[in-house]
Protein backbone atom coordinates (compact mmCIF):
# COMPACT_ATOMS: atom_id res chain seq x y z
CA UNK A 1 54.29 60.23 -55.13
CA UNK A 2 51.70 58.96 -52.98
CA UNK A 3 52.51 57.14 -49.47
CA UNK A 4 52.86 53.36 -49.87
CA UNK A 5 51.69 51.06 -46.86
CA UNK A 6 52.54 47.64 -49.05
CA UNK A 7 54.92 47.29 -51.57
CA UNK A 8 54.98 43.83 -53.34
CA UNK A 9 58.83 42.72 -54.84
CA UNK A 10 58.59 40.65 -57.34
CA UNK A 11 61.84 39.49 -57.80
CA UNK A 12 63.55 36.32 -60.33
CA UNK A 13 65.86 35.66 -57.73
CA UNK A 14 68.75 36.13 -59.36
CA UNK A 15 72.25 36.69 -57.62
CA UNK A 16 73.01 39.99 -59.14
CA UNK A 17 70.46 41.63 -57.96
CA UNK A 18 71.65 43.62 -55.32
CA UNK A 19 71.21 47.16 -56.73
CA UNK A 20 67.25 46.46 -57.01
CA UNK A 21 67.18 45.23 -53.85
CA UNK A 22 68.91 48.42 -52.17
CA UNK A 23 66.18 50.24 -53.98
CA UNK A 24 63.40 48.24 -52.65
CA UNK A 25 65.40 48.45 -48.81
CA UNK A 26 65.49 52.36 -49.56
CA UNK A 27 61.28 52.69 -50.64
CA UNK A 28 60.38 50.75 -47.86
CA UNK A 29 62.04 53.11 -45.43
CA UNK A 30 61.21 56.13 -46.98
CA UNK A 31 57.46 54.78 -47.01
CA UNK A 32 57.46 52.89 -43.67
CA UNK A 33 55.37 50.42 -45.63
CA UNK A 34 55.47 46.38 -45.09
CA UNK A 35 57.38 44.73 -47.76
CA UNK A 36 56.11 41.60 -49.03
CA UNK A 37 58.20 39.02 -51.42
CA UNK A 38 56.82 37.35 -54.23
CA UNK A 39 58.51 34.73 -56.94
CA UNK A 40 57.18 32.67 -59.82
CA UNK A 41 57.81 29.25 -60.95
CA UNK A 42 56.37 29.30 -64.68
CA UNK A 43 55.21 25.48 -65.25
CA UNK A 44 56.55 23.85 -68.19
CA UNK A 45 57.39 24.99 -71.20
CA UNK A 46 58.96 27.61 -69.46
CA UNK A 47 61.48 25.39 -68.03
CA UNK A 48 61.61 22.39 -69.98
CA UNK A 49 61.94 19.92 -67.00
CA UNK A 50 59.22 17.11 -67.66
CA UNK A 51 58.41 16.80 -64.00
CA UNK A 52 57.97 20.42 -62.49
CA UNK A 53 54.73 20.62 -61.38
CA UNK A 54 53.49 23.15 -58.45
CA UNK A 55 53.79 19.81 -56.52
CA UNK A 56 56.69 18.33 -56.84
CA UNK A 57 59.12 20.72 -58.59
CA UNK A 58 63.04 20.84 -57.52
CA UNK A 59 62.59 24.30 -58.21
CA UNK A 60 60.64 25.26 -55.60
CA UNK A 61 62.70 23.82 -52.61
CA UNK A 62 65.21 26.25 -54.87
CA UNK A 63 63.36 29.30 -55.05
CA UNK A 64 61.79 28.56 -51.35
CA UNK A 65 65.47 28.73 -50.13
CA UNK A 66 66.64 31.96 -51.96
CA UNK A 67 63.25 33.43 -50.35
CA UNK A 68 64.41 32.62 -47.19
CA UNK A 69 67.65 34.28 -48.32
CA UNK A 70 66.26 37.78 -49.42
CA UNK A 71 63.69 37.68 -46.61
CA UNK A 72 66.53 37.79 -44.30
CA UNK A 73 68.40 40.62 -46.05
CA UNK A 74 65.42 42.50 -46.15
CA UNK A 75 64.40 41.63 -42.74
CA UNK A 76 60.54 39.75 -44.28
CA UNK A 77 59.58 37.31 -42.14
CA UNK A 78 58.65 33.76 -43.68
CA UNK A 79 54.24 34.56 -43.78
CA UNK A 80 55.47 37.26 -45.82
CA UNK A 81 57.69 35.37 -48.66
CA UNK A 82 55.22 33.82 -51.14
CA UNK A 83 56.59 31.06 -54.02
CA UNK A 84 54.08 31.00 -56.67
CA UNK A 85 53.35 28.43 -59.16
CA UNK A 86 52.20 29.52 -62.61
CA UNK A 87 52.53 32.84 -65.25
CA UNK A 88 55.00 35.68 -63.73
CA UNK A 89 51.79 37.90 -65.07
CA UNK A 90 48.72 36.64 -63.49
CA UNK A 91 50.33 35.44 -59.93
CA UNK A 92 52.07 38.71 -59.31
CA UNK A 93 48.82 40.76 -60.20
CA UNK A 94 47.03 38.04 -58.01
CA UNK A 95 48.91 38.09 -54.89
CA UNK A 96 48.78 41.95 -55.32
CA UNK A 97 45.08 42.40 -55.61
CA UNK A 98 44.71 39.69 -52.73
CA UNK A 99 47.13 41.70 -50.37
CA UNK A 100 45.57 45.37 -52.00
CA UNK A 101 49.14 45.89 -52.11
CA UNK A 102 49.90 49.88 -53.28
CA UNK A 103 53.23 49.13 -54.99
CA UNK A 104 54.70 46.28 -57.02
CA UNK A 105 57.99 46.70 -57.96
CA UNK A 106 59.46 44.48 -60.63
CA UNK A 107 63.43 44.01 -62.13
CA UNK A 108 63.36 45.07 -66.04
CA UNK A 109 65.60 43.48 -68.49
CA UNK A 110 64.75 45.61 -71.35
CA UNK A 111 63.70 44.30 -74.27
CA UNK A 112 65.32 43.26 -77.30
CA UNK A 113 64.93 41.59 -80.14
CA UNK A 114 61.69 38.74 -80.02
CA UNK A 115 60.91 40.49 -76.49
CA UNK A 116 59.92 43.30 -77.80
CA UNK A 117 57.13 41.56 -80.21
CA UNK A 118 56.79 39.21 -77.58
CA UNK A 119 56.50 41.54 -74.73
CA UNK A 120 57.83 40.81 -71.19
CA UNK A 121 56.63 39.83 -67.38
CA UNK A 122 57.28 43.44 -66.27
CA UNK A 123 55.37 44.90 -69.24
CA UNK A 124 52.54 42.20 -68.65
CA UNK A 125 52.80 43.58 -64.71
CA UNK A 126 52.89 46.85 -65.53
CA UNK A 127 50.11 46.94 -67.88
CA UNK A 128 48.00 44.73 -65.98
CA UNK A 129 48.57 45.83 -62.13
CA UNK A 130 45.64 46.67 -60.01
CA UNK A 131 48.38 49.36 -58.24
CA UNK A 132 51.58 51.26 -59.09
CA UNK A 133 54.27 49.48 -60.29
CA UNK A 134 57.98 50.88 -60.37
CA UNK A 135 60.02 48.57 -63.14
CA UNK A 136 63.70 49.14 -62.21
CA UNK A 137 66.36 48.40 -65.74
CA UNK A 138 68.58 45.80 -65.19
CA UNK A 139 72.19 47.40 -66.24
CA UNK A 140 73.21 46.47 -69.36
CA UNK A 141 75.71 43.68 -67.96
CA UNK A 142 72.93 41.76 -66.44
């Protein structure tokens, strides 16, 4: 495995999370590399709220202060916490290729079911990713 300088978390955010984010703690000490936080706000259909827009969206003051969250646990400063506005897919590889990150890593759920026709945001990342990309499984509970 090659030295990382910049690994890029994508993360969902979600509460039970904690054994991706212990991996992520443990990479970016064994790397040394800046860690930098990224996570999506799909516009609608996604959530089915008629007014979430990347302007006015009650998620983002949400997301924006679960960021601030994580970035404390994992000691990233605010200029390094991004909220992005759009498909999971084409901000993640965005903000990666704009930061020439080396590493995105990215929760997996699996897939199951429609998911697997339908394919997944890690699998889009993963397939699409300008860098290395580490998709950690969710356990089975998640």
């Amino acid at each position: 495995m090659s030295a990382y300088k910049h690994i890029l978390f994508a993360t969902d955010l979600i509460e039970s999370h904690h054994f991706l984010v212990d991996k992520v703690k443990q990479l970016v000490k064994q790397f040394a590399a800046k860690l930098t936080l990224v996570h999506c706000i799909e516009p609608i259909p996604a959530y089915g709220y008629p007014g979430a827009d990347e302007y006015g969206s009650p998620f983002i003051d949400r997301a924006e202060q679960a960021m601030a969250k994580l970035g404390q646990e994992l000691q990233v400063g605010k200029a390094d916490q991004r909220v992005e506005f759009g498909s999971v897919k084409a901000q993640v590889i965005n903000v990666a290729k704009e930061l020439k990150v080396d590493l995105i890593v990215v929760g997996s759920h699996g897939q199951h079911g429609l998911s697997i026709l339908l394919g997944s945001s890690a699998s889009a990342i993963v397939h699409g990713s300008p860098c290395d990309v580490l998709a950690v499984r969710y356990p089975e509970n998640n």
